[in-house]
C-alpha atoms as a PDB file:
ATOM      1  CA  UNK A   1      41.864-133.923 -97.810  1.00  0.00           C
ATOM      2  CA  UNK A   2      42.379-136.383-100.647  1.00  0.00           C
ATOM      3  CA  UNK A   3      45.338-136.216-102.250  1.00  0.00           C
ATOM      4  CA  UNK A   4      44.849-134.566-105.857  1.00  0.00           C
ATOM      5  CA  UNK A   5      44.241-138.030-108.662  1.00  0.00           C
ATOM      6  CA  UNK A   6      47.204-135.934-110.653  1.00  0.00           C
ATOM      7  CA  UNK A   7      50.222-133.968-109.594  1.00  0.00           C
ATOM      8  CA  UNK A   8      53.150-132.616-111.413  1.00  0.00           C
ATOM      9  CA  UNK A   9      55.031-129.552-112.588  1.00  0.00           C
ATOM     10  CA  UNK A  10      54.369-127.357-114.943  1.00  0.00           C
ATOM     11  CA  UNK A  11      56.920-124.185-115.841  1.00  0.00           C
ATOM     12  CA  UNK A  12      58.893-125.286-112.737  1.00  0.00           C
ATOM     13  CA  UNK A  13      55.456-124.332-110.550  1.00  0.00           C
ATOM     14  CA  UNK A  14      53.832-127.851-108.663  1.00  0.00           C
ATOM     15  CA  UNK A  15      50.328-128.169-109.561  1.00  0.00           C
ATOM     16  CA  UNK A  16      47.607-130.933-108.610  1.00  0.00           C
ATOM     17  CA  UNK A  17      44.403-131.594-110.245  1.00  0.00           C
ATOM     18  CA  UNK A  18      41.272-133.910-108.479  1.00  0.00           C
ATOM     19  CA  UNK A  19      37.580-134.374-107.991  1.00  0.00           C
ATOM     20  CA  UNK A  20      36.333-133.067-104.641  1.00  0.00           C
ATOM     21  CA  UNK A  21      33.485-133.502-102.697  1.00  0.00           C
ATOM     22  CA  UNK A  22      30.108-131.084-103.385  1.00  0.00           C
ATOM     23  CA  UNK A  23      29.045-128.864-101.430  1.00  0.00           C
ATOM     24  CA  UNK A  24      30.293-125.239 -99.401  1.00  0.00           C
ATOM     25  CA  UNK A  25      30.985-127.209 -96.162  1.00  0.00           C
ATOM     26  CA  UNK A  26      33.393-129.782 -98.186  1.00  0.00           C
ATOM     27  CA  UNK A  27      34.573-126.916-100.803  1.00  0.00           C
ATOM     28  CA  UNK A  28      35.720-124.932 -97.361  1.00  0.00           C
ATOM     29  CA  UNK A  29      37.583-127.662 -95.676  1.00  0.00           C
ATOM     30  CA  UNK A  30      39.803-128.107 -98.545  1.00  0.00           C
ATOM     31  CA  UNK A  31      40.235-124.871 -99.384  1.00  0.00           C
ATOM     32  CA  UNK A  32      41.474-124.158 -96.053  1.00  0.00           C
ATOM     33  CA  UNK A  33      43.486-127.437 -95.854  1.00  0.00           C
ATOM     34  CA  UNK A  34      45.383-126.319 -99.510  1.00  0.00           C
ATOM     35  CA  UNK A  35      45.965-123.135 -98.732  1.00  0.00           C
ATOM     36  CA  UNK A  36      47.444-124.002 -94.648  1.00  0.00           C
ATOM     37  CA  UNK A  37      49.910-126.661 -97.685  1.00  0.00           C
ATOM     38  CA  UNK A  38      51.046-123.361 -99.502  1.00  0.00           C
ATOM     39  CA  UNK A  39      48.615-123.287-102.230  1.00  0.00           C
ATOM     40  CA  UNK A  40      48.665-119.667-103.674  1.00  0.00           C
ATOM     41  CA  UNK A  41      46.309-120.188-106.617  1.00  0.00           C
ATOM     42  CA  UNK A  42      43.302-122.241-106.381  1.00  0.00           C
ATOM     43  CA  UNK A  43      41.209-122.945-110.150  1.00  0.00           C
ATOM     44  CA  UNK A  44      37.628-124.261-109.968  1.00  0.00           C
ATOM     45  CA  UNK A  45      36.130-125.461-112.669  1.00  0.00           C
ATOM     46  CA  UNK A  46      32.742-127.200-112.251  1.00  0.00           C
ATOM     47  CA  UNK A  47      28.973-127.945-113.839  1.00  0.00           C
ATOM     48  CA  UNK A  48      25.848-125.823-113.481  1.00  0.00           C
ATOM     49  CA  UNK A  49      22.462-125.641-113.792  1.00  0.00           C
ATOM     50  CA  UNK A  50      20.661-122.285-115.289  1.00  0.00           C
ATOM     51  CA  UNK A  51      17.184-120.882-115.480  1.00  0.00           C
ATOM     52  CA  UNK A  52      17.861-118.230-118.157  1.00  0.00           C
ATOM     53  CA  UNK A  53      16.175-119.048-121.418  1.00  0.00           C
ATOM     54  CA  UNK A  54      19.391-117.577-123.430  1.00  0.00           C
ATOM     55  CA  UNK A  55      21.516-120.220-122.337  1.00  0.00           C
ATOM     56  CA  UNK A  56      22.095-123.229-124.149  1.00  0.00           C
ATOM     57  CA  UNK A  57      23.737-127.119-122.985  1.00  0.00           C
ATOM     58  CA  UNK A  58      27.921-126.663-123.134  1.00  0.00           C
ATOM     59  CA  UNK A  59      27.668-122.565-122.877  1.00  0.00           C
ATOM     60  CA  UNK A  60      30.690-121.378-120.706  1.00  0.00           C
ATOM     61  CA  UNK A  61      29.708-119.074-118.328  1.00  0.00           C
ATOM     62  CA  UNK A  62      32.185-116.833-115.962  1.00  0.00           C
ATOM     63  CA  UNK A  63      30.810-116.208-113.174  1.00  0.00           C
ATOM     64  CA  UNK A  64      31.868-112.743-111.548  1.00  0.00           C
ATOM     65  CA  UNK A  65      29.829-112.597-108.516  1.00  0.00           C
ATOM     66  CA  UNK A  66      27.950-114.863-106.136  1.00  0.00           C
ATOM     67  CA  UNK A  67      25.086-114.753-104.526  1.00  0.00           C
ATOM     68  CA  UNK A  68      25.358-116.055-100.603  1.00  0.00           C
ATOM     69  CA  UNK A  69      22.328-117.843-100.098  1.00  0.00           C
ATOM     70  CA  UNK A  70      23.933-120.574 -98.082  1.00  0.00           C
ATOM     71  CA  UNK A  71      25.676-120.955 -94.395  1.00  0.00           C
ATOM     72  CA  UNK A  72      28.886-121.519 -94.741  1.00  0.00           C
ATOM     73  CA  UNK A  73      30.346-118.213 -96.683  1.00  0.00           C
ATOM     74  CA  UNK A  74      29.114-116.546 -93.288  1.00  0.00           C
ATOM     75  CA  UNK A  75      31.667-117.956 -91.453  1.00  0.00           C
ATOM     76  CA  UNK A  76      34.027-115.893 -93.246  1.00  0.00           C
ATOM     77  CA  UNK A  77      32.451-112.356 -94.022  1.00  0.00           C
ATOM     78  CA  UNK A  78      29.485-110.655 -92.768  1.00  0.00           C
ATOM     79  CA  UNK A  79      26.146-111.000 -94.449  1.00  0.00           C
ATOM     80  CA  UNK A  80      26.335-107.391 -96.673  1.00  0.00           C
ATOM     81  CA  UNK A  81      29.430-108.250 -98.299  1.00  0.00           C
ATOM     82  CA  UNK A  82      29.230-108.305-102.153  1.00  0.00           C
ATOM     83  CA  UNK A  83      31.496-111.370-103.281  1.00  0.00           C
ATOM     84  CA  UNK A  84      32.954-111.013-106.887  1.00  0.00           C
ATOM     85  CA  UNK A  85      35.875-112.584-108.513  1.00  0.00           C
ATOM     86  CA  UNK A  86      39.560-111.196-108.893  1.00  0.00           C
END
Protein backbone atom coordinates (compact mmCIF):
# COMPACT_ATOMS: atom_id res chain seq x y z
CA UNK A 1 0.00 0.00 0.00
CA UNK A 2 0.78 3.63 -0.77
CA UNK A 3 1.41 5.62 1.87
CA UNK A 4 -1.70 8.05 2.52
CA UNK A 5 -0.72 11.82 0.26
CA UNK A 6 -1.69 13.37 3.97
CA UNK A 7 -1.15 12.28 7.52
CA UNK A 8 -1.51 13.98 10.79
CA UNK A 9 -3.37 14.18 14.08
CA UNK A 10 -6.39 15.25 14.82
CA UNK A 11 -7.86 15.31 18.72
CA UNK A 12 -4.65 13.42 19.64
CA UNK A 13 -6.08 10.35 17.17
CA UNK A 14 -3.43 9.75 13.82
CA UNK A 15 -5.36 9.93 10.75
CA UNK A 16 -4.25 9.62 6.92
CA UNK A 17 -6.11 10.66 3.95
CA UNK A 18 -5.16 9.36 -0.01
CA UNK A 19 -6.44 8.32 -3.38
CA UNK A 20 -6.50 4.55 -3.87
CA UNK A 21 -6.72 2.39 -6.59
CA UNK A 22 -10.50 1.30 -8.08
CA UNK A 23 -11.78 -1.56 -7.86
CA UNK A 24 -12.91 -4.56 -4.94
CA UNK A 25 -9.63 -6.50 -5.57
CA UNK A 26 -7.46 -3.15 -4.85
CA UNK A 27 -10.17 -1.73 -2.19
CA UNK A 28 -9.49 -5.35 -0.31
CA UNK A 29 -5.78 -5.34 -0.30
CA UNK A 30 -5.65 -2.14 1.45
CA UNK A 31 -8.20 -2.61 3.60
CA UNK A 32 -6.59 -5.59 4.88
CA UNK A 33 -3.08 -4.02 4.79
CA UNK A 34 -4.62 -0.81 7.15
CA UNK A 35 -6.32 -2.67 9.32
CA UNK A 36 -3.09 -5.63 9.91
CA UNK A 37 -1.28 -1.33 10.68
CA UNK A 38 -3.97 -0.81 13.50
CA UNK A 39 -6.48 1.07 11.62
CA UNK A 40 -9.78 0.90 13.69
CA UNK A 41 -11.91 3.23 11.56
CA UNK A 42 -11.79 3.21 7.92
CA UNK A 43 -14.03 6.40 5.95
CA UNK A 44 -14.77 6.00 2.22
CA UNK A 45 -15.86 8.57 0.43
CA UNK A 46 -16.08 8.18 -3.37
CA UNK A 47 -18.14 9.09 -6.87
CA UNK A 48 -21.10 7.25 -8.36
CA UNK A 49 -23.07 6.73 -11.09
CA UNK A 50 -27.13 6.32 -10.72
CA UNK A 51 -29.98 5.18 -12.87
CA UNK A 52 -32.82 6.63 -10.75
CA UNK A 53 -34.54 9.50 -12.46
CA UNK A 54 -34.93 11.38 -8.87
CA UNK A 55 -31.43 11.93 -8.57
CA UNK A 56 -29.74 14.89 -9.63
CA UNK A 57 -25.53 15.77 -10.41
CA UNK A 58 -23.84 16.61 -6.64
CA UNK A 59 -26.87 14.67 -4.65
CA UNK A 60 -25.25 12.91 -1.56
CA UNK A 61 -26.35 9.65 -1.25
CA UNK A 62 -25.69 7.17 1.94
CA UNK A 63 -25.57 4.14 1.00
CA UNK A 64 -26.86 1.52 3.69
CA UNK A 65 -26.61 -1.67 1.92
CA UNK A 66 -24.79 -3.27 -0.99
CA UNK A 67 -25.57 -5.36 -3.41
CA UNK A 68 -22.69 -8.26 -4.06
CA UNK A 69 -22.66 -8.63 -7.60
CA UNK A 70 -18.92 -8.98 -7.82
CA UNK A 71 -16.09 -11.73 -6.72
CA UNK A 72 -14.23 -10.51 -4.32
CA UNK A 73 -16.82 -9.81 -1.22
CA UNK A 74 -17.12 -13.77 -1.50
CA UNK A 75 -13.97 -14.28 -0.20
CA UNK A 76 -15.13 -13.02 2.98
CA UNK A 77 -18.88 -14.10 3.60
CA UNK A 78 -21.04 -16.53 1.98
CA UNK A 79 -23.22 -15.61 -0.94
CA UNK A 80 -26.80 -15.05 1.27
CA UNK A 81 -25.36 -12.60 3.48
CA UNK A 82 -27.17 -9.19 3.46
CA UNK A 83 -24.29 -6.46 3.75
CA UNK A 84 -25.47 -3.09 5.33
CA UNK A 85 -23.59 -0.39 7.00
CA UNK A 86 -22.95 0.18 10.87
Amino acid sequence: MEKPSCTGRFNGVEIGVGLFPIGAPAAAAILEEAIACGAKMIIEVGLAGGLQEFLKPADIIVVMEAVRDEGTSYHYLPPGVKVESS
